[in-house]
PDB file of N, CA and C in Angstrom:
ATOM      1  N   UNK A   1       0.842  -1.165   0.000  1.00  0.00           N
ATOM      2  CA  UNK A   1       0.000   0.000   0.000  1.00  0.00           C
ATOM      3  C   UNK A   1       0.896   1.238   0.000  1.00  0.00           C
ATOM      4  N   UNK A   2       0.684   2.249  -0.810  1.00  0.00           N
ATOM      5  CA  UNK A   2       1.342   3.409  -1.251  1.00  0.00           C
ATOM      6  C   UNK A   2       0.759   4.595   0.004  1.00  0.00           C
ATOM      7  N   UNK A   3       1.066   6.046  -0.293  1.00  0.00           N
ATOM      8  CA  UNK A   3       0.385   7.017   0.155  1.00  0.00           C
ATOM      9  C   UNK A   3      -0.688   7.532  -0.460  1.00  0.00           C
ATOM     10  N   UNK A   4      -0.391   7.084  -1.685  1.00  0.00           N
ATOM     11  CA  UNK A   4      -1.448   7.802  -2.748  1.00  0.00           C
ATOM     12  C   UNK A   4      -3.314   6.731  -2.433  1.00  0.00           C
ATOM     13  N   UNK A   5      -2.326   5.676  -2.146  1.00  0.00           N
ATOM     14  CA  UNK A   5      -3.875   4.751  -1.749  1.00  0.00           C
ATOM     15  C   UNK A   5      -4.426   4.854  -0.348  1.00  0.00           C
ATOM     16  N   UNK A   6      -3.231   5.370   0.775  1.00  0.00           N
ATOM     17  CA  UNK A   6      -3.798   5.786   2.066  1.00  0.00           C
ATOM     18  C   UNK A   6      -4.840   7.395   2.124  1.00  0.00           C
ATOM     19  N   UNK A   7      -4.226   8.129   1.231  1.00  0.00           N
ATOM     20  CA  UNK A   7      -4.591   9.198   1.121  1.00  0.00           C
ATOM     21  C   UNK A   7      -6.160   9.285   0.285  1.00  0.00           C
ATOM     22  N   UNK A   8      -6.337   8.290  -0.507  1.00  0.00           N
ATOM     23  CA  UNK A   8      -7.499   8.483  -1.423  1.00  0.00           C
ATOM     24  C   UNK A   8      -8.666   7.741  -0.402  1.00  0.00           C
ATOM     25  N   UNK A   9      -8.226   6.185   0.401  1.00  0.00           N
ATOM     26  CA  UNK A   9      -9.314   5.775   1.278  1.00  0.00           C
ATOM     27  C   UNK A   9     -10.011   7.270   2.567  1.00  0.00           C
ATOM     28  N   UNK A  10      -8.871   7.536   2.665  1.00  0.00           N
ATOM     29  CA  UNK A  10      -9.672   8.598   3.726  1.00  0.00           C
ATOM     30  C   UNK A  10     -10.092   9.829   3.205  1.00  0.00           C
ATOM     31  N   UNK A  11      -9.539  10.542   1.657  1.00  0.00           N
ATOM     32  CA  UNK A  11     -10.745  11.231   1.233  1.00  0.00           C
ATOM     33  C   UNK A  11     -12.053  10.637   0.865  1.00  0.00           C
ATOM     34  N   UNK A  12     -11.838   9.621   0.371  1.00  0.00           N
ATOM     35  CA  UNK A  12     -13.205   8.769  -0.120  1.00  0.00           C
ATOM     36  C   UNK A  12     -14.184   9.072   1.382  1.00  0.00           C
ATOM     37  N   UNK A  13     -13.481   8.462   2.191  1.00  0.00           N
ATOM     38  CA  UNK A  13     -14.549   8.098   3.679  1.00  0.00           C
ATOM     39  C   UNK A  13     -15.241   9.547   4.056  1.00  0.00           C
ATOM     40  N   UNK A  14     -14.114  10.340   3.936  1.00  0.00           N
ATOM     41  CA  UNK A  14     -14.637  11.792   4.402  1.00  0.00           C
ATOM     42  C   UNK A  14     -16.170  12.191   3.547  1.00  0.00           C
ATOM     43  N   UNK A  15     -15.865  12.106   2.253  1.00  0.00           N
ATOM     44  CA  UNK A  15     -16.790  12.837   1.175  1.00  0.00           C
ATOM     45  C   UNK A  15     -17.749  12.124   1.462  1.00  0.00           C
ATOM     46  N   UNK A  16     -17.800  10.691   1.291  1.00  0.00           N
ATOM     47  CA  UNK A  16     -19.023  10.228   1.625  1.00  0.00           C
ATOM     48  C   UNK A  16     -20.060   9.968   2.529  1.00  0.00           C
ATOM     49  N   UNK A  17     -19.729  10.236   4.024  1.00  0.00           N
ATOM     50  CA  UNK A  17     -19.736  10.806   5.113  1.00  0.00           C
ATOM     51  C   UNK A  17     -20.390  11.656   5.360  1.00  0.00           C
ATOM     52  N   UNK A  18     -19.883  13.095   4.238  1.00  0.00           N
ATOM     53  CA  UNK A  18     -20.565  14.132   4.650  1.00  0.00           C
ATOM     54  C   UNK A  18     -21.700  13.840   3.302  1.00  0.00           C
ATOM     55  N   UNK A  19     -21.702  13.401   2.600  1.00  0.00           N
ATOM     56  CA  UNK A  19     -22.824  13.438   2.170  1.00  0.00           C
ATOM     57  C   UNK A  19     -23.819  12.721   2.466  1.00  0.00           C
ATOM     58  N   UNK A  20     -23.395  11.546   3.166  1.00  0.00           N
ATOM     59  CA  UNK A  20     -24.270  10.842   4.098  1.00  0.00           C
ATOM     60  C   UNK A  20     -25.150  12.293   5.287  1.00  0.00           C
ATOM     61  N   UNK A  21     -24.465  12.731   6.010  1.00  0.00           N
ATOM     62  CA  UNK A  21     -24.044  13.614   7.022  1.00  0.00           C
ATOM     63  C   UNK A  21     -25.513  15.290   6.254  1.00  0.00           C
ATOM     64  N   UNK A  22     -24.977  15.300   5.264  1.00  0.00           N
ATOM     65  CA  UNK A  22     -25.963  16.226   4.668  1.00  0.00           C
ATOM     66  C   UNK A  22     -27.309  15.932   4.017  1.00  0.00           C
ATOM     67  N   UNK A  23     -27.184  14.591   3.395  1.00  0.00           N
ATOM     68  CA  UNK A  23     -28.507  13.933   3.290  1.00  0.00           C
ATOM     69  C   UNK A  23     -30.000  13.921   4.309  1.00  0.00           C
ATOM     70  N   UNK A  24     -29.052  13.421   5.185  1.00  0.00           N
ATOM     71  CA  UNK A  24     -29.261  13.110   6.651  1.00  0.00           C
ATOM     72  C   UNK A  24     -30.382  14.361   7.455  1.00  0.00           C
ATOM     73  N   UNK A  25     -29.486  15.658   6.953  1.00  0.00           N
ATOM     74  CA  UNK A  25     -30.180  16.660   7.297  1.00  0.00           C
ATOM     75  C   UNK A  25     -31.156  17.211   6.472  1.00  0.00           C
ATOM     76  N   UNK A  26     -30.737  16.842   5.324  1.00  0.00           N
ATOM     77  CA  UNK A  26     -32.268  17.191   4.303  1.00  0.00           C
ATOM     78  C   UNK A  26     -33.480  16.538   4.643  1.00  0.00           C
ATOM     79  N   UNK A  27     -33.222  15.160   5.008  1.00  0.00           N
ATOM     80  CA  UNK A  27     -34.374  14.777   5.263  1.00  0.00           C
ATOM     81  C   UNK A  27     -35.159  15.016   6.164  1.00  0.00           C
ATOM     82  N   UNK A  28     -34.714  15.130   7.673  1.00  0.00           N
ATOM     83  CA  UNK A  28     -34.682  15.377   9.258  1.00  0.00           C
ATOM     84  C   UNK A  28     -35.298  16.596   8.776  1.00  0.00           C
ATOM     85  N   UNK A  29     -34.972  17.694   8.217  1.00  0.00           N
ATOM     86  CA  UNK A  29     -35.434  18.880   7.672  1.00  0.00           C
ATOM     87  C   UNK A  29     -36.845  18.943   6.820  1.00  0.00           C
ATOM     88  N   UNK A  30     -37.101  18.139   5.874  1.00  0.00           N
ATOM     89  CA  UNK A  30     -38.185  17.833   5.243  1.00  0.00           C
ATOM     90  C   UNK A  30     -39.438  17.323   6.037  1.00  0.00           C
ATOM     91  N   UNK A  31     -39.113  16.859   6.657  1.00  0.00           N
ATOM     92  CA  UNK A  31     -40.332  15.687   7.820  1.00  0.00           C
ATOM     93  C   UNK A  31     -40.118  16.454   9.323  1.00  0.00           C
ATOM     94  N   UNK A  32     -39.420  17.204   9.315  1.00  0.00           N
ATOM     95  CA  UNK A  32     -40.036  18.684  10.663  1.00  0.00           C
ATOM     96  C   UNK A  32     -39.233  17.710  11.916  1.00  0.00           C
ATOM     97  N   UNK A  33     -38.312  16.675  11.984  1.00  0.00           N
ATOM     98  CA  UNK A  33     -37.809  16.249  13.329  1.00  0.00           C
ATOM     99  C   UNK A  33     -36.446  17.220  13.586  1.00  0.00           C
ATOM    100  N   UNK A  34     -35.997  16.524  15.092  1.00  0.00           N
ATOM    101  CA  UNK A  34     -34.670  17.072  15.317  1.00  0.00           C
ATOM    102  C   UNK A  34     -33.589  16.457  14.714  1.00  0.00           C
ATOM    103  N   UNK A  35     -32.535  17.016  14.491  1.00  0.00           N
ATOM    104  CA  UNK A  35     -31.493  16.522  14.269  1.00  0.00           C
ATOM    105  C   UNK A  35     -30.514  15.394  14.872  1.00  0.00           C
ATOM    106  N   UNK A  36     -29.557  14.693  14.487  1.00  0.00           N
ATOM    107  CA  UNK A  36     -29.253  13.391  15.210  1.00  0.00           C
ATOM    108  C   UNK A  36     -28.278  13.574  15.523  1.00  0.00           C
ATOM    109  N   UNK A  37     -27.711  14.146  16.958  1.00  0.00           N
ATOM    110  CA  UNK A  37     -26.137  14.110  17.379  1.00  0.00           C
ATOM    111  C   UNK A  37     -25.392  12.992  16.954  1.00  0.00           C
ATOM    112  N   UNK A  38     -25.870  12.120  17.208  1.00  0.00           N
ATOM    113  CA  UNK A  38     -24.495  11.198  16.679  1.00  0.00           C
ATOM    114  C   UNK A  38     -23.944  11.094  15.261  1.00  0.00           C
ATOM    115  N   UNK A  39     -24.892  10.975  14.424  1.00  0.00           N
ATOM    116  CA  UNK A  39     -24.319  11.096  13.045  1.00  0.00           C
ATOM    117  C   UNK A  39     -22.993  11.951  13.138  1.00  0.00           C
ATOM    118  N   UNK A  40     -23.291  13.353  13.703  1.00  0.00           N
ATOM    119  CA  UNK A  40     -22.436  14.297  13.630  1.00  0.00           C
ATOM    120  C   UNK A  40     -21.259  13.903  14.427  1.00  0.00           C
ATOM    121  N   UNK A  41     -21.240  13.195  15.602  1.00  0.00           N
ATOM    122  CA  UNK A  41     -20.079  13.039  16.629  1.00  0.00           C
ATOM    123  C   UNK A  41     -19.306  11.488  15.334  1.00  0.00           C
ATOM    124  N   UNK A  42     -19.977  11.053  14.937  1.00  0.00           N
ATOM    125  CA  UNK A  42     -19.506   9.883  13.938  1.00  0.00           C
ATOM    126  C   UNK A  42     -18.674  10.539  12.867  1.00  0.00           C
ATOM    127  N   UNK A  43     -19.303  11.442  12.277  1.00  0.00           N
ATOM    128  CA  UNK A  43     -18.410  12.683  11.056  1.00  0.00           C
ATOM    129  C   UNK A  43     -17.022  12.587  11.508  1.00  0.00           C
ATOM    130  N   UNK A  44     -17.407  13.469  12.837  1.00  0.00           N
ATOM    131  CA  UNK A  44     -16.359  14.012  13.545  1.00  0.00           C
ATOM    132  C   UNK A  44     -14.730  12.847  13.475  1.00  0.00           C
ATOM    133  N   UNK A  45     -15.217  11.585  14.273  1.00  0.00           N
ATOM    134  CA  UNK A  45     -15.078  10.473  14.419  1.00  0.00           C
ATOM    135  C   UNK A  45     -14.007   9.729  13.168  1.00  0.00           C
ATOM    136  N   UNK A  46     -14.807  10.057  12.117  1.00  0.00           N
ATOM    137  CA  UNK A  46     -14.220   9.385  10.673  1.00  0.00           C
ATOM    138  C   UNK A  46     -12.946  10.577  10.457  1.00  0.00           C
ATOM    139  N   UNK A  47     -13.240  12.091  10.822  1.00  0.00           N
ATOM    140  CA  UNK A  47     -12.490  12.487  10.069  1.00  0.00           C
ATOM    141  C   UNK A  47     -11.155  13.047  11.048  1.00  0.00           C
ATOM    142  N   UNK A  48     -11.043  12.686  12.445  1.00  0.00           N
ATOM    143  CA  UNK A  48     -10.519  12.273  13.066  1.00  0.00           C
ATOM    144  C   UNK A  48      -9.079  10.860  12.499  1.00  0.00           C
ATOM    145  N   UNK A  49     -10.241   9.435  12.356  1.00  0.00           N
ATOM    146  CA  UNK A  49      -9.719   8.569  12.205  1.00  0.00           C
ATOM    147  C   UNK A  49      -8.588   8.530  10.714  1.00  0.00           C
ATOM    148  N   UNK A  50      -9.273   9.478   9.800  1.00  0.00           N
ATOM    149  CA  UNK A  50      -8.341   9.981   8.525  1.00  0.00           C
ATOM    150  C   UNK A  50      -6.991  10.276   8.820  1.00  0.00           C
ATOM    151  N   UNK A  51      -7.292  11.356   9.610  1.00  0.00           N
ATOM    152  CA  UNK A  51      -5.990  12.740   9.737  1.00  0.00           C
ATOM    153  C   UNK A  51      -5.486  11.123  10.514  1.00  0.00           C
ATOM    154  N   UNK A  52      -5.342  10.680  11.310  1.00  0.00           N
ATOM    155  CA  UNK A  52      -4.955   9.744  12.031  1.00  0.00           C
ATOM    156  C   UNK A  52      -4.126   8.609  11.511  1.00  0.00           C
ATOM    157  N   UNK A  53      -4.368   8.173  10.797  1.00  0.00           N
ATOM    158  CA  UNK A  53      -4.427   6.884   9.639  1.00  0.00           C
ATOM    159  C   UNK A  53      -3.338   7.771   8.956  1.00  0.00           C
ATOM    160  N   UNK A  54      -3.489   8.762   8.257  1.00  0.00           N
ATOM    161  CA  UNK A  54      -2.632   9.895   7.414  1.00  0.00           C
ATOM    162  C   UNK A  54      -1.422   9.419   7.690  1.00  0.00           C
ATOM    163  N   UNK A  55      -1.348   9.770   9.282  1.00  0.00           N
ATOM    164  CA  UNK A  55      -0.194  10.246   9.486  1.00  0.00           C
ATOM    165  C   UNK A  55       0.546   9.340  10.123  1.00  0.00           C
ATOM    166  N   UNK A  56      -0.255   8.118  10.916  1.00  0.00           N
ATOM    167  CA  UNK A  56       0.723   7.049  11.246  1.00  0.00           C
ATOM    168  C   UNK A  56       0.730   6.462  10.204  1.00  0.00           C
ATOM    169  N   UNK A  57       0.765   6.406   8.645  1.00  0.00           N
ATOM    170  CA  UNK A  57       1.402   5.611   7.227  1.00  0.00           C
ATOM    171  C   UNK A  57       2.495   6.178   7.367  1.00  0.00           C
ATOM    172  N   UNK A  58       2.539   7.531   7.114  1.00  0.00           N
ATOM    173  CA  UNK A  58       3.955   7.982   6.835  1.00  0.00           C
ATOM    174  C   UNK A  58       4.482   8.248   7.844  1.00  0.00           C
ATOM    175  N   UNK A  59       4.428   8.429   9.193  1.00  0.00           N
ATOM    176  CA  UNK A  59       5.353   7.982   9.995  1.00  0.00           C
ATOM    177  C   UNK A  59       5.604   7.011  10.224  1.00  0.00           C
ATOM    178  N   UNK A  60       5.232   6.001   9.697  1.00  0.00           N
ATOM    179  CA  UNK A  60       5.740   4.057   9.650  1.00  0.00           C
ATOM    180  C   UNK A  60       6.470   4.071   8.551  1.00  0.00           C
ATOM    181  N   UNK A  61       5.948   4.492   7.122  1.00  0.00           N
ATOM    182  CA  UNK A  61       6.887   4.613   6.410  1.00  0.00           C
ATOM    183  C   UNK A  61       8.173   5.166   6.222  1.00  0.00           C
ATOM    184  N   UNK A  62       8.597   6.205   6.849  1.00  0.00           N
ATOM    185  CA  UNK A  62       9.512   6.918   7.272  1.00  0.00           C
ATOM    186  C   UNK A  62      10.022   6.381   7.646  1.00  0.00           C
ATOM    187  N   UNK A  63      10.208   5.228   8.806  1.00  0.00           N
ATOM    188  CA  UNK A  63      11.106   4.730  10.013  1.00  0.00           C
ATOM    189  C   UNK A  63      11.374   3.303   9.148  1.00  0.00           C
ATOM    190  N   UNK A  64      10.520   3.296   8.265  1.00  0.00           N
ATOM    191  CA  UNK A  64      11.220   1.658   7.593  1.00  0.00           C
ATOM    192  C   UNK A  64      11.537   2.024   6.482  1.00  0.00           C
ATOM    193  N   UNK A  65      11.433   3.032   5.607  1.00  0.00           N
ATOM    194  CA  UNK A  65      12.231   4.084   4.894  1.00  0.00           C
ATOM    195  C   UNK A  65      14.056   4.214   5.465  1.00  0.00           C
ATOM    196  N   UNK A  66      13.933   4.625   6.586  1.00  0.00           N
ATOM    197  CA  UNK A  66      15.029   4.703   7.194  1.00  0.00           C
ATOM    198  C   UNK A  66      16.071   3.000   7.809  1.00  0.00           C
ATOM    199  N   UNK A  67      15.163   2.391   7.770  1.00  0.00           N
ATOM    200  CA  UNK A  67      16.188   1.282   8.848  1.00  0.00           C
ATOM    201  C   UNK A  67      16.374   0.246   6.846  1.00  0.00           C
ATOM    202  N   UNK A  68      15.375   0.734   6.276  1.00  0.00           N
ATOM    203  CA  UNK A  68      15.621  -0.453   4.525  1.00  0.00           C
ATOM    204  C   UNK A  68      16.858   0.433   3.546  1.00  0.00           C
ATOM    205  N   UNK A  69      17.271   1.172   4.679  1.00  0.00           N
ATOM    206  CA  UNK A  69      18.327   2.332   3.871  1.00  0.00           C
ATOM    207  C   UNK A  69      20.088   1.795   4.239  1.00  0.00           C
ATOM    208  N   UNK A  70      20.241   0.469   5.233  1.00  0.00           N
ATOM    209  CA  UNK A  70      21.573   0.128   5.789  1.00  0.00           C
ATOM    210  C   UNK A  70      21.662  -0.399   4.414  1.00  0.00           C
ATOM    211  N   UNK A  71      22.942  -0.090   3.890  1.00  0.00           N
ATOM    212  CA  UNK A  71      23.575  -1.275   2.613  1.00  0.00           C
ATOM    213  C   UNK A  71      24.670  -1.986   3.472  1.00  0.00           C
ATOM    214  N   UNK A  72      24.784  -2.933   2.574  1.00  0.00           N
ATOM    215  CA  UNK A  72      25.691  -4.123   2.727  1.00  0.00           C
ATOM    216  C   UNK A  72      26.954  -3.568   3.391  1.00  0.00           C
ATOM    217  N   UNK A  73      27.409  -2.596   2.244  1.00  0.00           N
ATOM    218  CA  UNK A  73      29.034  -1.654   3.106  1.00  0.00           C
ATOM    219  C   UNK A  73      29.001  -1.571   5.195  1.00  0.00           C
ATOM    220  N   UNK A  74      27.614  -0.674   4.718  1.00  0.00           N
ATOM    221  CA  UNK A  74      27.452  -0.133   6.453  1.00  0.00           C
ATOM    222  C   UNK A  74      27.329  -0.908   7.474  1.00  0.00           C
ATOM    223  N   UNK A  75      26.713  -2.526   6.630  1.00  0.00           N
ATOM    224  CA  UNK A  75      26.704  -3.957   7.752  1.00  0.00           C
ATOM    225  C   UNK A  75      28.059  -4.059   7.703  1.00  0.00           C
ATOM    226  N   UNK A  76      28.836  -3.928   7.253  1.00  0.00           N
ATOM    227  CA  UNK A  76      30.482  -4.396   7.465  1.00  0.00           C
ATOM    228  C   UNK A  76      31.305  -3.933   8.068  1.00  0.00           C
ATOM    229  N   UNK A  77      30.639  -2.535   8.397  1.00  0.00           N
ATOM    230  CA  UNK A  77      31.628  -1.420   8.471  1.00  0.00           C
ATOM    231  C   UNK A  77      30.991  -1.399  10.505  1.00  0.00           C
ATOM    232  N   UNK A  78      29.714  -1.664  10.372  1.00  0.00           N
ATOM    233  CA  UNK A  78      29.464  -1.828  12.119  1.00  0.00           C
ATOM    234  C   UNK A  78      29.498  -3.209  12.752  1.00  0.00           C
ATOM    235  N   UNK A  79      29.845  -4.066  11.668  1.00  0.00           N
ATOM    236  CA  UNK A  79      31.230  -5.093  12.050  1.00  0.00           C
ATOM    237  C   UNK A  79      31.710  -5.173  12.791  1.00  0.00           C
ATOM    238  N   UNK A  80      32.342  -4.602  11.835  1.00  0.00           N
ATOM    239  CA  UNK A  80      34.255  -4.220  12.316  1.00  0.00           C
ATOM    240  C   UNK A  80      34.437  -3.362  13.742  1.00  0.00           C
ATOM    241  N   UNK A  81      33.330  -2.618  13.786  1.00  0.00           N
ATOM    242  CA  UNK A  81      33.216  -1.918  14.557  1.00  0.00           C
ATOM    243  C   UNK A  81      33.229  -2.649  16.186  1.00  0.00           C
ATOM    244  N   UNK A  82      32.199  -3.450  15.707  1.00  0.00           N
ATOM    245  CA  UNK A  82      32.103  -4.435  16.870  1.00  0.00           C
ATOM    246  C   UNK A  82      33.220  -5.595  17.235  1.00  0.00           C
ATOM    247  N   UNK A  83      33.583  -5.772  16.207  1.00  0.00           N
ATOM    248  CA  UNK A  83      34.552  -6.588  16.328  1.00  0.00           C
ATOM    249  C   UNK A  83      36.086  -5.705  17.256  1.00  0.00           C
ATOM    250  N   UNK A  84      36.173  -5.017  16.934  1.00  0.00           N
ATOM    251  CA  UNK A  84      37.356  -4.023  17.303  1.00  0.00           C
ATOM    252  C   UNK A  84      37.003  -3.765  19.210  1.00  0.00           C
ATOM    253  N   UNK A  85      36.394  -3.682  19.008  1.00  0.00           N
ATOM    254  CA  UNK A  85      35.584  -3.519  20.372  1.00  0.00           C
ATOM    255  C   UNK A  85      35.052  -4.187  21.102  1.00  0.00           C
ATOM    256  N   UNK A  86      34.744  -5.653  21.179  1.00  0.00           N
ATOM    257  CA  UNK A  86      35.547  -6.754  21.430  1.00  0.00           C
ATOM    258  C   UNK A  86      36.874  -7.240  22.233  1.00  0.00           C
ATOM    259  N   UNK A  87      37.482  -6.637  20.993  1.00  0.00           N
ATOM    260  CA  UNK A  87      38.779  -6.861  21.125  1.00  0.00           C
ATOM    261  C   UNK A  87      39.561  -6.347  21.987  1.00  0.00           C
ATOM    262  N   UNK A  88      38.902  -5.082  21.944  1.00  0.00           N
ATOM    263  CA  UNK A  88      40.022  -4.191  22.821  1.00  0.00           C
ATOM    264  C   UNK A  88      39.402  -4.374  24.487  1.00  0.00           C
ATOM    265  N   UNK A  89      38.247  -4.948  24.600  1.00  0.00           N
ATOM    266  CA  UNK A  89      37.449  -5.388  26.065  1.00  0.00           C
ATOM    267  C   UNK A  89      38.322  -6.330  26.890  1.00  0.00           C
ATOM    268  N   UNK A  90      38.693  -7.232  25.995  1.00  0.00           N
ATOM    269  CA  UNK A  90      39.703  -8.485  26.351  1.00  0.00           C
ATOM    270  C   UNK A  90      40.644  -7.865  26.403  1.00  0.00           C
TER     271      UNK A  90
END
């Protein structure tokens, strides 16, 4: 899964949501009742869970971005490192 596909599920959820969300009120509006808090605390809820979702992708991606970035050289080279150090313990 990309960003471009994290990013499109949670506009999708949002838009449809609120048009759920505005429907919702046309009708409630048409037939003379009150309005339904929760729908709205649910909106809230989804678009919450977006920004959320957003941003722990790419901060996961980032950190395994970062650790899929050691090459072969740099395993050798913290080796040696260890090895030397080791050595000099004894």
């Amino acid at each position: 899964m990309n960003g471009f596909t994290v990013i499109s599920i949670s506009i999708i959820s949002i838009v449809m949501f609120s048009q759920f969300l505005f429907y919702d009120a046309i009708i409630v509006d048409e037939i003379n009742l009150g309005g339904d808090g929760a729908s709205t605390y649910l909106f809230l809820t989804i678009i919450g869970f977006s920004i959320i979702n957003t941003y722990l992708f790419f901060k996961r991606s980032e950190r395994t971005e970062k650790l899929t970035s050691i090459t072969p050289m740099k395993i050798k080279k913290i080796q040696k490192l260890k090895m030397n150090m080791t050595k000099s313990t004894q």
